[in-house]
N, C-alpha and C. Protein backbone atom coordinates (compact mmCIF):
# COMPACT_ATOMS: atom_id res chain seq x y z
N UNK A 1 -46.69 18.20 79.24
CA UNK A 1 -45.94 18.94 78.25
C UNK A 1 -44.47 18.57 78.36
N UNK A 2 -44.02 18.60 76.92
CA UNK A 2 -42.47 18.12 77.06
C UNK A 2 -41.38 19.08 76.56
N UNK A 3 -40.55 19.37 77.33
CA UNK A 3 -39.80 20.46 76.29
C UNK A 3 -38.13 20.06 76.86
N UNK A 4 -37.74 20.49 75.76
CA UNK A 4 -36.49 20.10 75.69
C UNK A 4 -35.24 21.01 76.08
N UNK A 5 -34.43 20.68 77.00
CA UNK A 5 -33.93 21.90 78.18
C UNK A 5 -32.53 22.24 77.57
N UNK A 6 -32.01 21.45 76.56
CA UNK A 6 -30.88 21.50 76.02
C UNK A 6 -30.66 22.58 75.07
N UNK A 7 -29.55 23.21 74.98
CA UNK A 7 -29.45 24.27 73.66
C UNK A 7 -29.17 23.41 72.65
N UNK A 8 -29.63 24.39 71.34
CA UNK A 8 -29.64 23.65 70.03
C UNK A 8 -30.81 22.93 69.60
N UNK A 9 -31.51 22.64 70.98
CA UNK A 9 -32.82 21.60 70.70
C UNK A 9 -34.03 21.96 70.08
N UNK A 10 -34.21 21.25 68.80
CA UNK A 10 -36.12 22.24 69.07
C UNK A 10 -36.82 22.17 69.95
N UNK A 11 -37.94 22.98 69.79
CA UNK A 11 -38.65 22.64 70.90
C UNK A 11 -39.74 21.76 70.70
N UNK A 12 -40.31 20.73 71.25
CA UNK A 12 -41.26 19.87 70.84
C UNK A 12 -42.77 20.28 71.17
N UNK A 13 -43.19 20.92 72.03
CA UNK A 13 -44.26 21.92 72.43
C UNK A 13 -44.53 23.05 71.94
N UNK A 14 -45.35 23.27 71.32
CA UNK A 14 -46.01 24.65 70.67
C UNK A 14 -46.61 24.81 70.68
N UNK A 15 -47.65 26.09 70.61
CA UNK A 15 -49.37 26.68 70.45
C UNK A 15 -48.67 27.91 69.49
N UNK A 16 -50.17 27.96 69.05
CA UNK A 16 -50.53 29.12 68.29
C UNK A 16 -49.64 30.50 68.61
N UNK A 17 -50.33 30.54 70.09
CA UNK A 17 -49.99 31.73 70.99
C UNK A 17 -48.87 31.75 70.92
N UNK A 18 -47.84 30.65 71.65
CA UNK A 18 -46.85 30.81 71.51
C UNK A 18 -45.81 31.45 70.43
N UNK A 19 -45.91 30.80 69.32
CA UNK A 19 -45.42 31.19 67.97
C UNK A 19 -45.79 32.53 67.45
N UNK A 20 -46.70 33.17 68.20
CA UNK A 20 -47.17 34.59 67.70
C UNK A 20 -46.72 35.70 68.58
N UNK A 21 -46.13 34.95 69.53
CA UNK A 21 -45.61 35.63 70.58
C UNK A 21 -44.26 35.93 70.42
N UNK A 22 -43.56 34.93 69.69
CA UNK A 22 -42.37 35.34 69.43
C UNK A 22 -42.33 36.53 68.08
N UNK A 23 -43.19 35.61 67.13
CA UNK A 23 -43.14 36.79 65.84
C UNK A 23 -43.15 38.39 66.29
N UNK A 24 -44.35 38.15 67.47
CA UNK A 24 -44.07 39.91 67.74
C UNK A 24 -42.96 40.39 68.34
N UNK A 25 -42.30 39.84 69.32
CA UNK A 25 -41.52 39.82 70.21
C UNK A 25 -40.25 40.20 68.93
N UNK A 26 -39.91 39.47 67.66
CA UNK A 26 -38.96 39.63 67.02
C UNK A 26 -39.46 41.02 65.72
N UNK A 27 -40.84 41.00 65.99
CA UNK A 27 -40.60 42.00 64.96
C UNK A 27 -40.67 43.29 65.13
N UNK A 28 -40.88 43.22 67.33
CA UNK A 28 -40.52 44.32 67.70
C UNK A 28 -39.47 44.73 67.80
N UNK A 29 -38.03 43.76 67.56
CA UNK A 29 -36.60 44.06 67.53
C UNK A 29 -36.38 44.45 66.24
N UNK A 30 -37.40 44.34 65.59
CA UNK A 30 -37.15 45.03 64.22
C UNK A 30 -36.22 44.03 62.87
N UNK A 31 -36.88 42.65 63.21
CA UNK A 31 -36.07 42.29 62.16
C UNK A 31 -37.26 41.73 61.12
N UNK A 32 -36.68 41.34 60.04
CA UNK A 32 -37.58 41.16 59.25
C UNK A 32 -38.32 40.04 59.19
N UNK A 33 -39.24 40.34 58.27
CA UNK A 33 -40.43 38.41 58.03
C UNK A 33 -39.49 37.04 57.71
N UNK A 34 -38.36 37.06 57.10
CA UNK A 34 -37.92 36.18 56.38
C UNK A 34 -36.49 35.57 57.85
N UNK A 35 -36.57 36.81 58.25
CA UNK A 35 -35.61 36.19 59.32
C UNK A 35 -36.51 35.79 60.51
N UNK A 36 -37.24 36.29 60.77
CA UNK A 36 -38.62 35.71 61.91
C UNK A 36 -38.69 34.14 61.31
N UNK A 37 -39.45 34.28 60.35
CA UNK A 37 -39.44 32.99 59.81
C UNK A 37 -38.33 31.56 60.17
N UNK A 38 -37.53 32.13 59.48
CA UNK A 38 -36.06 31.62 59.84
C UNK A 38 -35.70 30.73 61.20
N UNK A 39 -35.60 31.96 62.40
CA UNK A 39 -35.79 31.53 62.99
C UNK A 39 -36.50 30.93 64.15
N UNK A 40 -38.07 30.32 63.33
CA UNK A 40 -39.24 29.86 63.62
C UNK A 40 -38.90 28.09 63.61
N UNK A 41 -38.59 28.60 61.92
CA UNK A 41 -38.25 27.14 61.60
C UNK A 41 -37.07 26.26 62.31
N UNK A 42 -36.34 27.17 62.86
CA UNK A 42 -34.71 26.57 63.38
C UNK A 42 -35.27 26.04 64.80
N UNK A 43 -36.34 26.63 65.74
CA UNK A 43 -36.74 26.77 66.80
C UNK A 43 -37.75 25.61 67.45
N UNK A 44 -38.65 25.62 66.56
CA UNK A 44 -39.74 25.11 66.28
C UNK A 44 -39.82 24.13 65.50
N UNK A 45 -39.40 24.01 64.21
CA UNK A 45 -39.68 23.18 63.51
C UNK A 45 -40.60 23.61 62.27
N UNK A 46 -40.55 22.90 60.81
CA UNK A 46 -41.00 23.86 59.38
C UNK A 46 -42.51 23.71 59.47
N UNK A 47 -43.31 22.98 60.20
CA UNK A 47 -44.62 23.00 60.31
C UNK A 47 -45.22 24.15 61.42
N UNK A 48 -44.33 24.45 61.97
CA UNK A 48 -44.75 25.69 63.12
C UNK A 48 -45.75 26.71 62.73
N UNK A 49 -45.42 27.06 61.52
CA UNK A 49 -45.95 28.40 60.74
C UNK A 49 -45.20 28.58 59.31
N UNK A 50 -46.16 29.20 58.76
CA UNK A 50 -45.58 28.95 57.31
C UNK A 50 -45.01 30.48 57.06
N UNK A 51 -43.90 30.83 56.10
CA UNK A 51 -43.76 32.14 55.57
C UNK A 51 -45.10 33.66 55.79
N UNK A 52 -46.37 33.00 54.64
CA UNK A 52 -47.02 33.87 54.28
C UNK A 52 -47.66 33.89 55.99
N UNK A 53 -48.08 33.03 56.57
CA UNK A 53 -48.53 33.51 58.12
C UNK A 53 -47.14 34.38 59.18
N UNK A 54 -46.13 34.20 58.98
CA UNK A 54 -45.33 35.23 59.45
C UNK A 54 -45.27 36.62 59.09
N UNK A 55 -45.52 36.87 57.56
CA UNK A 55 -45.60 37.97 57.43
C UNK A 55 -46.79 38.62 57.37
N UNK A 56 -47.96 37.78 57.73
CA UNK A 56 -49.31 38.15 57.61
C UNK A 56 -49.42 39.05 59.15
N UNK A 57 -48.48 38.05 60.11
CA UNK A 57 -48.70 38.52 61.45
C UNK A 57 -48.03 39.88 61.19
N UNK A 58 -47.07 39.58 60.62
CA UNK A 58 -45.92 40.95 61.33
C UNK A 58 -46.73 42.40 60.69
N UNK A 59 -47.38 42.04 59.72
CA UNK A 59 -48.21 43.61 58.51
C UNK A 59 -49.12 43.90 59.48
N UNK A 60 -50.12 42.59 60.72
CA UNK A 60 -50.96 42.98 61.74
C UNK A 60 -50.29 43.94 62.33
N UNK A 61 -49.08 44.00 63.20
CA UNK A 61 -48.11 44.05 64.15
C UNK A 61 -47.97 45.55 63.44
N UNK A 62 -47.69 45.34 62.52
CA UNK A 62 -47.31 47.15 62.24
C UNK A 62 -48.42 48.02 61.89
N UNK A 63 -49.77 47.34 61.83
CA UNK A 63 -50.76 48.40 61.71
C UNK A 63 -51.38 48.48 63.19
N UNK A 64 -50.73 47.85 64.15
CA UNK A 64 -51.06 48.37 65.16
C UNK A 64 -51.72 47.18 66.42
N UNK A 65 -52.10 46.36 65.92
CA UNK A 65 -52.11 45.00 66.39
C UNK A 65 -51.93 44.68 67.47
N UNK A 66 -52.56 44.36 68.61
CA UNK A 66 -51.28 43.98 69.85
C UNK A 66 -51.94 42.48 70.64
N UNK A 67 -53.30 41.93 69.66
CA UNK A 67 -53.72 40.28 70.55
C UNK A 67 -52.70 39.51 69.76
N UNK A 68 -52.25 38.52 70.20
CA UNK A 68 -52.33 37.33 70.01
C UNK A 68 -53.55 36.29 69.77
N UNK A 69 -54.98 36.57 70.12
CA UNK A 69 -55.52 35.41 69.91
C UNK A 69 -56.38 36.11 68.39
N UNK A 70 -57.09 34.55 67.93
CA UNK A 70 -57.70 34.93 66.56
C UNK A 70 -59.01 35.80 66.67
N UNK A 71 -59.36 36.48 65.61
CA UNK A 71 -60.46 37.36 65.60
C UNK A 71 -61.46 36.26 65.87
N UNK A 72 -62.92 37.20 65.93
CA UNK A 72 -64.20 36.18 65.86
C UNK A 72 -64.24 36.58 64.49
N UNK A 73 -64.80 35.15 63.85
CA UNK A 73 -65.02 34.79 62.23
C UNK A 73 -66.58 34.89 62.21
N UNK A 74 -66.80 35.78 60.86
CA UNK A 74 -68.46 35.46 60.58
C UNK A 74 -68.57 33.76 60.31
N UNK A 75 -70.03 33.65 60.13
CA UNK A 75 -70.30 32.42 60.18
C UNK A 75 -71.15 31.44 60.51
N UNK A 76 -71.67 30.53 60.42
CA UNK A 76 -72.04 29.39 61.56
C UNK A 76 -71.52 28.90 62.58
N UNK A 77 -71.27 29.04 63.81
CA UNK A 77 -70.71 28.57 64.81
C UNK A 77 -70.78 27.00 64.97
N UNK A 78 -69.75 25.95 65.10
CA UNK A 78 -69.64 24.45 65.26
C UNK A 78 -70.29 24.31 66.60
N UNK A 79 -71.44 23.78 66.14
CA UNK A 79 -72.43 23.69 67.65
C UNK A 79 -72.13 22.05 67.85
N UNK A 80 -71.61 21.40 67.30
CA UNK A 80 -71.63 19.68 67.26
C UNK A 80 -70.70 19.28 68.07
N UNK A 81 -69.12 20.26 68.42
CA UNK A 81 -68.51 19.82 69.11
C UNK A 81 -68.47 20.70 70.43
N UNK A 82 -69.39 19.75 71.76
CA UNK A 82 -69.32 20.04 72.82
C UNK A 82 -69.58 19.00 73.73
N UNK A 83 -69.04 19.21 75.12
CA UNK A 83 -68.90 18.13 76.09
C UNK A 83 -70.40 17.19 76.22
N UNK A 84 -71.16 17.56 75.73
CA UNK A 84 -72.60 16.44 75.91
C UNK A 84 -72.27 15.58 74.30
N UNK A 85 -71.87 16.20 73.49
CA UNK A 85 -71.57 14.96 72.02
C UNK A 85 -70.44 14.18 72.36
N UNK A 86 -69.33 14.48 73.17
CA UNK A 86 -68.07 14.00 73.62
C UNK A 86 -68.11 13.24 74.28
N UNK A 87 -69.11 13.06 75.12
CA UNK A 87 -69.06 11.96 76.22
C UNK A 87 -69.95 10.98 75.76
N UNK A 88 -70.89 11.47 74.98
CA UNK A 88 -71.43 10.21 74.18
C UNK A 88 -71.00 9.86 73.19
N UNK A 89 -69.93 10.15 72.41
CA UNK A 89 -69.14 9.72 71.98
C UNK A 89 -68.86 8.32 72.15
N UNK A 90 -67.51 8.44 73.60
CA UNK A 90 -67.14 8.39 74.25
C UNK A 90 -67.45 6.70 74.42
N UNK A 91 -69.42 6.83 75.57
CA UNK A 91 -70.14 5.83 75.85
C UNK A 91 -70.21 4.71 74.46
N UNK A 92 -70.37 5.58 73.72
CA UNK A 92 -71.03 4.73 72.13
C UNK A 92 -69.31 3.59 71.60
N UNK A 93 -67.87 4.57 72.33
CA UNK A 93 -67.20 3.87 71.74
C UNK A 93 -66.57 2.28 72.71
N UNK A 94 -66.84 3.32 74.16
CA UNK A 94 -66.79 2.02 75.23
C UNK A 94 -67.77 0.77 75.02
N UNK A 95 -68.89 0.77 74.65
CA UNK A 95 -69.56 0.07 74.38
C UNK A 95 -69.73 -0.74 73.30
N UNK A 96 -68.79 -0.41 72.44
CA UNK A 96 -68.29 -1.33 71.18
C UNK A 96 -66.80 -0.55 70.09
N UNK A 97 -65.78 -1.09 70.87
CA UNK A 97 -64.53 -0.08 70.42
C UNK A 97 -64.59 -0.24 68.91
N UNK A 98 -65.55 -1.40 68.46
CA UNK A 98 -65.36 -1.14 66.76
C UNK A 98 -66.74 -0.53 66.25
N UNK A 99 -67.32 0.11 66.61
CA UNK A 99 -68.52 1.36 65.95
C UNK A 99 -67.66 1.93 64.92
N UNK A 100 -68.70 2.01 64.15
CA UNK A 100 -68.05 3.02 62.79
C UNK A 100 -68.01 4.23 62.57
N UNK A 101 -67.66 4.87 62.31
CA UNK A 101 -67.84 6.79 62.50
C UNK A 101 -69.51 6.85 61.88
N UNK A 102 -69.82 6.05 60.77
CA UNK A 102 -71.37 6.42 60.14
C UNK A 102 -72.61 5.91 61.32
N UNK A 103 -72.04 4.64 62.17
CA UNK A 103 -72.78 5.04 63.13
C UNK A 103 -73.29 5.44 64.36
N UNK A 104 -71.85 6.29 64.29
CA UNK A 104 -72.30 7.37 65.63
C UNK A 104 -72.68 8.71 65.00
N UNK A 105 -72.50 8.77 63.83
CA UNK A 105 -72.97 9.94 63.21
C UNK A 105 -74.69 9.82 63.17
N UNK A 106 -74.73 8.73 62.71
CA UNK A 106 -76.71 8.63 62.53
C UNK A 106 -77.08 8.64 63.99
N UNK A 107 -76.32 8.02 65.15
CA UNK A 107 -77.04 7.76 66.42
C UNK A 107 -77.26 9.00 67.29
N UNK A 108 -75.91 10.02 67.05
CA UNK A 108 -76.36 11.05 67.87
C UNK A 108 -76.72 12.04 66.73
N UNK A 109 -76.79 12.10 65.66
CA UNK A 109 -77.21 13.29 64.80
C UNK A 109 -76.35 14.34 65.05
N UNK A 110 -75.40 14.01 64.25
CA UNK A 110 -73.97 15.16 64.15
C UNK A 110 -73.29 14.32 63.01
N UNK A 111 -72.11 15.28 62.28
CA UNK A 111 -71.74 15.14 61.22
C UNK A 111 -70.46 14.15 61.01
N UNK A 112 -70.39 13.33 60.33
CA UNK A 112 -69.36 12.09 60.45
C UNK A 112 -68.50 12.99 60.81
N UNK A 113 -67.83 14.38 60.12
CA UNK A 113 -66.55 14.49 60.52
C UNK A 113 -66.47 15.50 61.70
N UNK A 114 -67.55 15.37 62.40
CA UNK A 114 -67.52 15.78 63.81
C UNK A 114 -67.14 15.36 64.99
N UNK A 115 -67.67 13.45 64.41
CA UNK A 115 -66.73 12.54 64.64
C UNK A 115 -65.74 12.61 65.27
């Protein structure tokens, strides 16, 4: 991880967590979405998080909210990406660095863009 020790600097390292950590952290000082935002973007950088996800967090935050991590989503669960498709992956690409995504998709039976 790389981060940059200088003031003024963005920071070049981010997670999720992180960035949600501050939103709360600032919108427990009570300032608003647009200035959270603000200074997200000054901090971080304009891909960090967008507007409508700052204020999506902060409406969590005031109804009472207190994870940081994401809910569980209904759904199908991505059963394709796990360490036994990864390492054969992996084998399939050591063994010929020019394989095509269509055929490691047919060889192990998982979805090109699982890939």
């Amino acid at each position: 991880m790389k981060i940059h020790c200088t003031f003024g600097a963005p920071l070049a390292v981010l997670s999720k967590l992180e960035i949600r950590a501050v939103v709360r952290f600032l919108f427990a000082k009570g300032r608003k979405c647009s200035v959270i935002y603000r200074e997200i973007v000054e901090n971080y950088g304009e891909h960090a998080m967008s507007m409508t996800q700052v204020c999506q967090w902060c409406s969590w935050f005031k109804d009472g909210r207190t994870s940081l991590q994401d809910e569980p989503r209904c759904g199908r669960p991505n059963t394709a990406n796990n360490d036994w498709n990864t390492d054969q992956v992996d084998e399939l690409i050591k063994v010929d660095r020019r394989v095509k995504l269509k055929e490691i998709s047919l060889k192990l039976d998982i979805p090109k863009t699982n890939v």
